[in-house]
Protein backbone atom coordinates (compact mmCIF):
# COMPACT_ATOMS: atom_id res chain seq x y z
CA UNK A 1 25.42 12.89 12.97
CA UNK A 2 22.58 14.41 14.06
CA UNK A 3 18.69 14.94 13.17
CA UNK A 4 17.78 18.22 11.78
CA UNK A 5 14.56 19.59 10.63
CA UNK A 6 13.38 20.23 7.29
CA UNK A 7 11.55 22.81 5.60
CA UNK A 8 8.52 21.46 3.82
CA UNK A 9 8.99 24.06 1.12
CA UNK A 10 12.72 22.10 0.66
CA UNK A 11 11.07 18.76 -0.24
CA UNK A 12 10.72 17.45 -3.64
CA UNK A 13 6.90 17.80 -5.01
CA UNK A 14 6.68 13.99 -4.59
CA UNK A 15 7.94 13.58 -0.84
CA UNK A 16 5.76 16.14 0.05
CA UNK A 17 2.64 14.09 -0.99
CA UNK A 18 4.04 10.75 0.73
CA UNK A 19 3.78 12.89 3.59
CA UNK A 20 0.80 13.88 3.28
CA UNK A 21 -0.54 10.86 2.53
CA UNK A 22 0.82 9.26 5.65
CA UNK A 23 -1.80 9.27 7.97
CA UNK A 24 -4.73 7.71 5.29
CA UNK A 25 -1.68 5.46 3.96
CA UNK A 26 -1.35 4.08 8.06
CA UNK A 27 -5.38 3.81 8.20
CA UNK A 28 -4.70 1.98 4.71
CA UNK A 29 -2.69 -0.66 5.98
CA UNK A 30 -4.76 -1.16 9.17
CA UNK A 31 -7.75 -1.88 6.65
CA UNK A 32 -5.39 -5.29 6.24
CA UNK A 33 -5.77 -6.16 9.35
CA UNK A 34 -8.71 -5.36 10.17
CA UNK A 35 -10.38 -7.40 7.49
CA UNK A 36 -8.16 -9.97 7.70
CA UNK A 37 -10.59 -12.69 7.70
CA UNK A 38 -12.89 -11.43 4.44
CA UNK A 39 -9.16 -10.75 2.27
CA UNK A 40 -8.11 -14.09 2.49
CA UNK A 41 -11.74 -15.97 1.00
CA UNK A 42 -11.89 -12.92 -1.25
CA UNK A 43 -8.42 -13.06 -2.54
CA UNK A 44 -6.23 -15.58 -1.35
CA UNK A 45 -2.88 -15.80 -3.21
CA UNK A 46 -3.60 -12.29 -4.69
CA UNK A 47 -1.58 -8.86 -4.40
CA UNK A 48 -4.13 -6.47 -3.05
CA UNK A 49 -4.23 -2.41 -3.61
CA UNK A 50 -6.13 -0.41 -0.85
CA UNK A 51 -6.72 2.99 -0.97
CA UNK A 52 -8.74 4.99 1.34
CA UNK A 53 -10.05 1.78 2.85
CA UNK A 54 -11.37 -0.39 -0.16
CA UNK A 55 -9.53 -2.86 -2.59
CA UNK A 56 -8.99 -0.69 -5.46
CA UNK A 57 -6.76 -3.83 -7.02
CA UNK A 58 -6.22 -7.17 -6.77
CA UNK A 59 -4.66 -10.05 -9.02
CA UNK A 60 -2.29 -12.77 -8.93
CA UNK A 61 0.38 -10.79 -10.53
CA UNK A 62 1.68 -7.67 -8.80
CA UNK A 63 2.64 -6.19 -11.96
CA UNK A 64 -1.23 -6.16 -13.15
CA UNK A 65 -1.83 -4.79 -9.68
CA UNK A 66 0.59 -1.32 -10.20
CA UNK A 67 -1.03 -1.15 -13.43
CA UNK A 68 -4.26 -1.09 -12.54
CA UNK A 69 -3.15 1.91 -9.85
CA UNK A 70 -1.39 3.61 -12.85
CA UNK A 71 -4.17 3.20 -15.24
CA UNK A 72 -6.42 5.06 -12.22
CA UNK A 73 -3.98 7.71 -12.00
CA UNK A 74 -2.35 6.55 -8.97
CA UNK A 75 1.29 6.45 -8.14
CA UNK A 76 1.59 2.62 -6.89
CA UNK A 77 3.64 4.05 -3.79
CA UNK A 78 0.16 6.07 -3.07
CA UNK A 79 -2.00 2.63 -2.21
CA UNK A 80 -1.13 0.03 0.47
CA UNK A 81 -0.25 -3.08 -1.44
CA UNK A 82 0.16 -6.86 -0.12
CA UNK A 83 0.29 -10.06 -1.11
CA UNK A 84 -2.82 -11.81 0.76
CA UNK A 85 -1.59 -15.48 2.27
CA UNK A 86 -3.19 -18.08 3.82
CA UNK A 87 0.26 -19.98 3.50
CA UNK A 88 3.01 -18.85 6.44
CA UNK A 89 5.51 -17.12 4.85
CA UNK A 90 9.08 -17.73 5.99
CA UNK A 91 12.46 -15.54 6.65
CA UNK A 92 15.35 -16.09 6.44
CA UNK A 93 18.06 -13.85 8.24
């Protein structure tokens, strides 16, 4: 099993925009940490949207979060979107 390249052109109409989006998506999700500090007093215990650096979204519920996105046009899968936490979150393996 080995990696192989693909042909852009072979990609479904959606992959190829996750692709595209990637690098704004990464500068996205670095917006979370960034403004780590001014998230949690703005929306502590919320899911937050960000795209292209600003809250776009955020609510208690994440469903009313990808709604908002969809009511904007956006596919949900196009914003960054996290649940803000003051409270540490634990995993279990």
């Amino acid at each position: 099993m080995g990696v192989r390249a693909v042909n852009l052109r072979e990609l479904s109409t959606e992959s190829r925009e996750v692709l595209n989006d990637l690098p704004r998506f990464k500068l996205d999700h670095q917006y979370f940490r960034a403004n780590r500090d001014a998230l949690l007093r703005d929306h502590d215990g919320e899911w937050v949207a960000v795209y292209k650096q600003a809250v776009i979204s955020a609510h208690r519920d994440r469903e009313r979060v990808i709604r908002d996105l969809e009511e904007r046009g956006l596919r949900p899968s196009a914003a960054a979107i996290r649940l803000v936490t003051s409270k540490q979150r634990l995993y279990f393996f």
